[in-house]
N, C-alpha and C. Protein backbone atom coordinates (compact mmCIF):
# COMPACT_ATOMS: atom_id res chain seq x y z
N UNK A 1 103.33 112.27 95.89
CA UNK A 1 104.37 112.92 96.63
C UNK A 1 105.05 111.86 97.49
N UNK A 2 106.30 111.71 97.70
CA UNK A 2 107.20 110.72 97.95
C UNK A 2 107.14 110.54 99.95
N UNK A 3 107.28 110.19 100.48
CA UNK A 3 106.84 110.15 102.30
C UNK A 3 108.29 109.68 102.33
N UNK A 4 109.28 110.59 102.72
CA UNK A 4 110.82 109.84 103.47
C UNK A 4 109.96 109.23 104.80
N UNK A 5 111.36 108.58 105.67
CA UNK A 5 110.95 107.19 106.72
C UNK A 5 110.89 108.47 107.84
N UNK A 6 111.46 109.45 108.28
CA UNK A 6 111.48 110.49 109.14
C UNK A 6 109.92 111.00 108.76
N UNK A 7 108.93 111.31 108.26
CA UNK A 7 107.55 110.90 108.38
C UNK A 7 106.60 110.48 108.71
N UNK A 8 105.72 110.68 109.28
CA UNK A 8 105.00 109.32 109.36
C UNK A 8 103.60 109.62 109.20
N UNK A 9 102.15 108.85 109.75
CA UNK A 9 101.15 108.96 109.04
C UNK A 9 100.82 108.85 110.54
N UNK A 10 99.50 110.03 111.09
CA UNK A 10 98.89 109.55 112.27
C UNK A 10 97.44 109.34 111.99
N UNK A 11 97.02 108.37 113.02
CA UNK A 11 95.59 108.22 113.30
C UNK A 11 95.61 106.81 112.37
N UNK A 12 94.19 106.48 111.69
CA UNK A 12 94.33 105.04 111.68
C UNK A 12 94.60 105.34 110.01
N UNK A 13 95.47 105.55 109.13
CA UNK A 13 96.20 105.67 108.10
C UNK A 13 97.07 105.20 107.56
N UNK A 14 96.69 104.64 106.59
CA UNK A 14 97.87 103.55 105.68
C UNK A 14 98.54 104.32 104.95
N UNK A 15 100.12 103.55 104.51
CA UNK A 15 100.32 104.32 103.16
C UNK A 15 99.42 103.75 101.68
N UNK A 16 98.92 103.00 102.10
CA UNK A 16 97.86 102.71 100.72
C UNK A 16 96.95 103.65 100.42
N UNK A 17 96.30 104.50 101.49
CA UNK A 17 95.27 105.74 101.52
C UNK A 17 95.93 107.06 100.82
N UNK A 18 96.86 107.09 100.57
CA UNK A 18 97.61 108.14 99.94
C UNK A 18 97.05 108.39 98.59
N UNK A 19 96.46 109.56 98.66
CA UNK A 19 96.34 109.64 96.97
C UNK A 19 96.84 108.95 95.67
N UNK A 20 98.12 108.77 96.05
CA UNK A 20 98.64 108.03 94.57
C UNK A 20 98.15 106.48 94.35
N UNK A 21 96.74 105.98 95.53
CA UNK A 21 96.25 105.09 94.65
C UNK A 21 95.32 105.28 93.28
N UNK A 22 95.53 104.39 92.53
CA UNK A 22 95.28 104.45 91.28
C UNK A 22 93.70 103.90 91.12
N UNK A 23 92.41 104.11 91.55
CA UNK A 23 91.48 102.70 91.56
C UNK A 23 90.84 102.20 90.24
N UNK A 24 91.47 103.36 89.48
CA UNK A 24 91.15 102.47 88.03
C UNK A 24 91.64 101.29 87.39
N UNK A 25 93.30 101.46 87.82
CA UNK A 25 93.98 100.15 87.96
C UNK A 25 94.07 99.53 88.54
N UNK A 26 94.23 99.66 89.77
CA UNK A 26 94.23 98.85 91.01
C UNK A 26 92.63 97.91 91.26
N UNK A 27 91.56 98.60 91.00
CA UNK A 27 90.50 97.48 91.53
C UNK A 27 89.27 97.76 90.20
N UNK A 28 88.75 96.94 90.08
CA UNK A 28 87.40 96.18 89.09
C UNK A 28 86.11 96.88 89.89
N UNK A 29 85.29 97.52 89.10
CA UNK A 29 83.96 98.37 89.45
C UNK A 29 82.67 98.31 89.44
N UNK A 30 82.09 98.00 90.38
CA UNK A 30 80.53 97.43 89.72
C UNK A 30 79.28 98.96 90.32
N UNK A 31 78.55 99.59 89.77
CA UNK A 31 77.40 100.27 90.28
C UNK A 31 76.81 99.86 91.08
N UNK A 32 76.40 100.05 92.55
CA UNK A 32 75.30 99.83 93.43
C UNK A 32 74.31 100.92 93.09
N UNK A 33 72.97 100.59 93.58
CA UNK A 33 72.01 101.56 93.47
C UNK A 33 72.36 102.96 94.24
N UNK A 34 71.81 103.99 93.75
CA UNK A 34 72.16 105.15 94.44
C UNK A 34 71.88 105.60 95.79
N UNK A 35 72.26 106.48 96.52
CA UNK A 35 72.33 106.51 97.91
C UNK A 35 72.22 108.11 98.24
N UNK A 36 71.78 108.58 99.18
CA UNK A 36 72.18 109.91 99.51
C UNK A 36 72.60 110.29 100.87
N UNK A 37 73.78 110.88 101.01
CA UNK A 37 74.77 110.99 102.05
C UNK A 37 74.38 112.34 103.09
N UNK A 38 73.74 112.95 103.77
CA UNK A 38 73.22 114.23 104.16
C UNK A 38 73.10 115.29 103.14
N UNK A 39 71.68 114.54 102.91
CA UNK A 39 70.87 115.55 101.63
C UNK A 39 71.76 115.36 100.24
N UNK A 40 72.80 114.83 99.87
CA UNK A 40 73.70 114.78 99.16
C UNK A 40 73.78 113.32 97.89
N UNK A 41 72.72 113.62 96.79
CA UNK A 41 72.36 112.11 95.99
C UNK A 41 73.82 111.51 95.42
N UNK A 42 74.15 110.10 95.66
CA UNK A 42 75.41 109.97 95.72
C UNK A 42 75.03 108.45 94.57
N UNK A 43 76.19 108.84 93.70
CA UNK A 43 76.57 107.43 93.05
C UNK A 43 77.52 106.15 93.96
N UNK A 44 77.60 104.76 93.96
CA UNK A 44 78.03 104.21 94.36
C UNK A 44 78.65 103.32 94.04
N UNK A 45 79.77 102.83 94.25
CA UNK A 45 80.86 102.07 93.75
C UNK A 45 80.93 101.18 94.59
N UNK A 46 80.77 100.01 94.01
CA UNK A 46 82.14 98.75 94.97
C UNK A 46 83.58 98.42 94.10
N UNK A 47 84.40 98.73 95.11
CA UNK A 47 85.53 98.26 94.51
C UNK A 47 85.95 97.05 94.42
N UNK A 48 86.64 96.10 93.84
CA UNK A 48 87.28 94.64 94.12
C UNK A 48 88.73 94.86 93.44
N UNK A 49 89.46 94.38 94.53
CA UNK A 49 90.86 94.69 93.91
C UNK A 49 91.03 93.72 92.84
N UNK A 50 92.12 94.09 92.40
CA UNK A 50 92.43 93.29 90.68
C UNK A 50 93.27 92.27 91.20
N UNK A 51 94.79 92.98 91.92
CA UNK A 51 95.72 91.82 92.11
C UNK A 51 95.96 92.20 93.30
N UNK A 52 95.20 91.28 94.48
CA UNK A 52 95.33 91.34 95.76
C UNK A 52 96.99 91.64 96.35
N UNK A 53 97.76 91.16 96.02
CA UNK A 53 99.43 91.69 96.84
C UNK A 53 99.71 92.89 96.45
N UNK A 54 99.35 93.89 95.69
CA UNK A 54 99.20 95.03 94.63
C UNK A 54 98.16 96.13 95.49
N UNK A 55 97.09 95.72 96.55
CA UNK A 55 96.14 96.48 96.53
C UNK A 55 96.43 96.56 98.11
N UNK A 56 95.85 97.78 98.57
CA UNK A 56 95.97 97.98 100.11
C UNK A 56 94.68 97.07 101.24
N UNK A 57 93.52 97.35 99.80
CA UNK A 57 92.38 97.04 100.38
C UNK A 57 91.96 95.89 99.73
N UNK A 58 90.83 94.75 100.01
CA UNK A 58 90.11 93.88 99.28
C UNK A 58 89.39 94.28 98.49
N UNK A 59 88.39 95.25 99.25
CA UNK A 59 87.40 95.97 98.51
C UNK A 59 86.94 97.15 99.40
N UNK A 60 86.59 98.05 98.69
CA UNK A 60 85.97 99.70 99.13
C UNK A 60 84.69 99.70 98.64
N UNK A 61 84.21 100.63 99.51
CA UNK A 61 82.40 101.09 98.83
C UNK A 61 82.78 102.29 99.08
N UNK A 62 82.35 103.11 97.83
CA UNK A 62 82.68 104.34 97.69
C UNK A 62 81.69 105.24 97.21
N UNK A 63 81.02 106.55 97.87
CA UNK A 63 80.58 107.27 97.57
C UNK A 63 80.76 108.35 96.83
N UNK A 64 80.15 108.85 95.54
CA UNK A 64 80.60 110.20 94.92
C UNK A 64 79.36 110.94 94.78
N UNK A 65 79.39 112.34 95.13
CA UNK A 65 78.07 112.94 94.76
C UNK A 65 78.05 113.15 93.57
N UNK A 66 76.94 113.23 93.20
CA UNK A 66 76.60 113.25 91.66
C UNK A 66 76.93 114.69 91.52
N UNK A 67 76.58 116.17 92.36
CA UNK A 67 76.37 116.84 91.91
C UNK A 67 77.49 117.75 91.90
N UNK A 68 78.68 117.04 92.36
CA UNK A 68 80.00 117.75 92.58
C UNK A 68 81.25 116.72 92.55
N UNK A 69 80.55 115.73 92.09
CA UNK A 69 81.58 115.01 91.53
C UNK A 69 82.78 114.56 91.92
N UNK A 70 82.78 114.73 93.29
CA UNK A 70 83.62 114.40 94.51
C UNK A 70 83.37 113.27 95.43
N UNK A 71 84.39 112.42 95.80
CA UNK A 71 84.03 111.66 97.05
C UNK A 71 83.62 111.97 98.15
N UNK A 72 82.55 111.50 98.87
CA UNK A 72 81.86 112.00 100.09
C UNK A 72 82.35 111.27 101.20
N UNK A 73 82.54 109.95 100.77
CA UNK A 73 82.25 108.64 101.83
C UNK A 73 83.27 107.56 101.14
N UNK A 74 83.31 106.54 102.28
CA UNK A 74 84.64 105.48 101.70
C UNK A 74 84.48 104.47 102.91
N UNK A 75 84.36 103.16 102.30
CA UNK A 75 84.84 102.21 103.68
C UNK A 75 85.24 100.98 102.87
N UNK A 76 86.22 100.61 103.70
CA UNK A 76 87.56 99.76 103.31
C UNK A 76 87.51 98.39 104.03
N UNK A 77 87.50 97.56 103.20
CA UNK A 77 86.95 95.77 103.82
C UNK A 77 88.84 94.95 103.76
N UNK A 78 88.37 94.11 104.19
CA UNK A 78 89.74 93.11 104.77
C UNK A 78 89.15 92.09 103.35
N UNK A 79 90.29 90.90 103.20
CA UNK A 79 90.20 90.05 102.58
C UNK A 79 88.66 88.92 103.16
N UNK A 80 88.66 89.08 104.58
CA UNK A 80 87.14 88.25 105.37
C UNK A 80 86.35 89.22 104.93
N UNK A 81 86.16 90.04 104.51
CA UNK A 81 85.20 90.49 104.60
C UNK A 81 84.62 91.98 105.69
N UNK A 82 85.75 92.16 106.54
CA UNK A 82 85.50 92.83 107.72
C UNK A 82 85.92 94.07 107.50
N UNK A 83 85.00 95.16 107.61
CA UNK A 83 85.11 96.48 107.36
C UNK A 83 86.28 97.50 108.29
N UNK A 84 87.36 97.74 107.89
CA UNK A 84 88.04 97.70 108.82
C UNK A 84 88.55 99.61 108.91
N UNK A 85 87.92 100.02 108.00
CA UNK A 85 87.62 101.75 108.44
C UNK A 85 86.85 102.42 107.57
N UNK A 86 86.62 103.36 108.22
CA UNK A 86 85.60 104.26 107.14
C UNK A 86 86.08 105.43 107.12
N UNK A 87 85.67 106.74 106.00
CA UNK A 87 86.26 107.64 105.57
C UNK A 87 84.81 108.92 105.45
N UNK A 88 84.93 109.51 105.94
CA UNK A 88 83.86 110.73 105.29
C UNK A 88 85.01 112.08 104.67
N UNK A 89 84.64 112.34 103.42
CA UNK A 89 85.54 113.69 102.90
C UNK A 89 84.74 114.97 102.92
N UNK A 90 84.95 116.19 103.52
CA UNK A 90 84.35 117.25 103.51
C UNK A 90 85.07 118.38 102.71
């Protein structure tokens, strides 16, 4: 969905966080061992972006529960390395 400039995004929100990122294209996927998020057994993702000027983030660690197949959890790293927000989805 398109955001005219009369818009805007509050709290600590990029327009990169917008749904219409793509992370299948946008970033490269590796499995971490599994995790569980409050009672909730969660698969785990690291992201690495593909083509850094292209990507909002360096890299994400991303939580999905296995048993609903939804994102739970999300945190978003800088090019250093520095975790620079986190996300819980309810």
């Amino acid at each position: 969905m398109p955001i005219s400039q009369r818009q805007k995004l509050q709290g600590l929100a990029a327009y990169g966080d917008i749904p219409a990122t793509n992370y299948s294209d946008d970033y490269r996927s590796t499995r971490a061992a599994p995790e569980e998020i409050d009672g909730d057994e969660c698969y785990v993702l690291n992201l690495t972006a593909k083509d850094k000027k292209r990507s909002t983030y360096d890299r994400i660690r991303y939580w999905i529960s296995k048993s609903r197949l939804v994102g739970v959890k999300a945190e978003f790293f800088t090019v250093s390395g520095m975790m620079i927000k986190r996300a819980r989805m309810k």
